[in-house]
Protein backbone atom coordinates (compact mmCIF):
# COMPACT_ATOMS: atom_id res chain seq x y z
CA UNK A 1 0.00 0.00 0.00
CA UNK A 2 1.37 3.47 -1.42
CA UNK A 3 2.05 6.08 1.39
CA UNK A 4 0.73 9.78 1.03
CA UNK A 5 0.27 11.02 -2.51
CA UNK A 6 3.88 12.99 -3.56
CA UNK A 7 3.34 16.72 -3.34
CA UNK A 8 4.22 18.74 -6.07
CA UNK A 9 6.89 21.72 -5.90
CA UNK A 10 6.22 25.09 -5.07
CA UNK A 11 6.88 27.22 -8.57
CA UNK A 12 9.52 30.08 -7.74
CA UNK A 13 7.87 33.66 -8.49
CA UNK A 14 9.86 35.49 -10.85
CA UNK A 15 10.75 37.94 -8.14
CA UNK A 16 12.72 34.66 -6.50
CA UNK A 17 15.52 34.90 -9.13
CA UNK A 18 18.50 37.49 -8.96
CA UNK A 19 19.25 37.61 -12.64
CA UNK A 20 22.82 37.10 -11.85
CA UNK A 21 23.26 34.00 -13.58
CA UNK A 22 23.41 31.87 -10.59
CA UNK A 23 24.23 27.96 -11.04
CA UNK A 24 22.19 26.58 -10.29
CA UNK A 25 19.32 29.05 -10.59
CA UNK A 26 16.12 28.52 -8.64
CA UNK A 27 14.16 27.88 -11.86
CA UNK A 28 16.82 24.63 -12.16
CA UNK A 29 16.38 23.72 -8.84
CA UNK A 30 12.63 23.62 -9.57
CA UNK A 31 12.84 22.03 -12.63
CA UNK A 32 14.82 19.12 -10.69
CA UNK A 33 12.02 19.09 -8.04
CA UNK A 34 9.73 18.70 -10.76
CA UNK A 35 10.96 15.82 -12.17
CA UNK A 36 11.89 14.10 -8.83
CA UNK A 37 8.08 14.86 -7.90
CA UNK A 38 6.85 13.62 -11.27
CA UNK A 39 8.96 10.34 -11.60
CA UNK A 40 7.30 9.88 -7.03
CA UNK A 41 3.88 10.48 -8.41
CA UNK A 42 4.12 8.12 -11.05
CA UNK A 43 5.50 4.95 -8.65
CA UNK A 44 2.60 6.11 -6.22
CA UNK A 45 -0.11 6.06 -9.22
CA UNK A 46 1.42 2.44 -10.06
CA UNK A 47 1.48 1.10 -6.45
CA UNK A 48 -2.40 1.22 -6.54
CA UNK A 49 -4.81 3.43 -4.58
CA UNK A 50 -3.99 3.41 -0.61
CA UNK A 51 -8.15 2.85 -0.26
CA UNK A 52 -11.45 3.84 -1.73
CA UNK A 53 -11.36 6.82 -3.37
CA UNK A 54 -12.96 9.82 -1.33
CA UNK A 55 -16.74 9.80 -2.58
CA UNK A 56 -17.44 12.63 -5.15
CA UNK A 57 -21.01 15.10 -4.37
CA UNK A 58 -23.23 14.27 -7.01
CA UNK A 59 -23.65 17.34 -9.64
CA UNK A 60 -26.72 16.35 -9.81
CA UNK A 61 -28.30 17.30 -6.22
């Protein structure tokens, strides 16, 4: 059974970078975060739900 559902990193405001050509920047950092987060989410999706999914309100009522 999958633990909690990977959260996704927090996008860097454009504010956040110096414009000094920093290595790494924070827009690389994210972009590694990003893919770190997207290769988690996609083991999680494969292990299989962790229970019943939450019940949805019907659109309807």
């Amino acid at each position: 059974m999958p633990g909690p559902r990977p959260v996704p990193p927090v996008q860097p405001e454009l504010e956040d970078c110096c414009r000094s050509g920093c290595t790494p920047c924070v827009f690389d950092l994210y972009e590694e975060a990003l893919e770190r987060y997207e290769r988690a989410l996609a083991s999680w999706e494969a292990a299989g739900p962790a229970g019943p999914a939450p019940a949805q309100p019907d659109p309807l009522r």
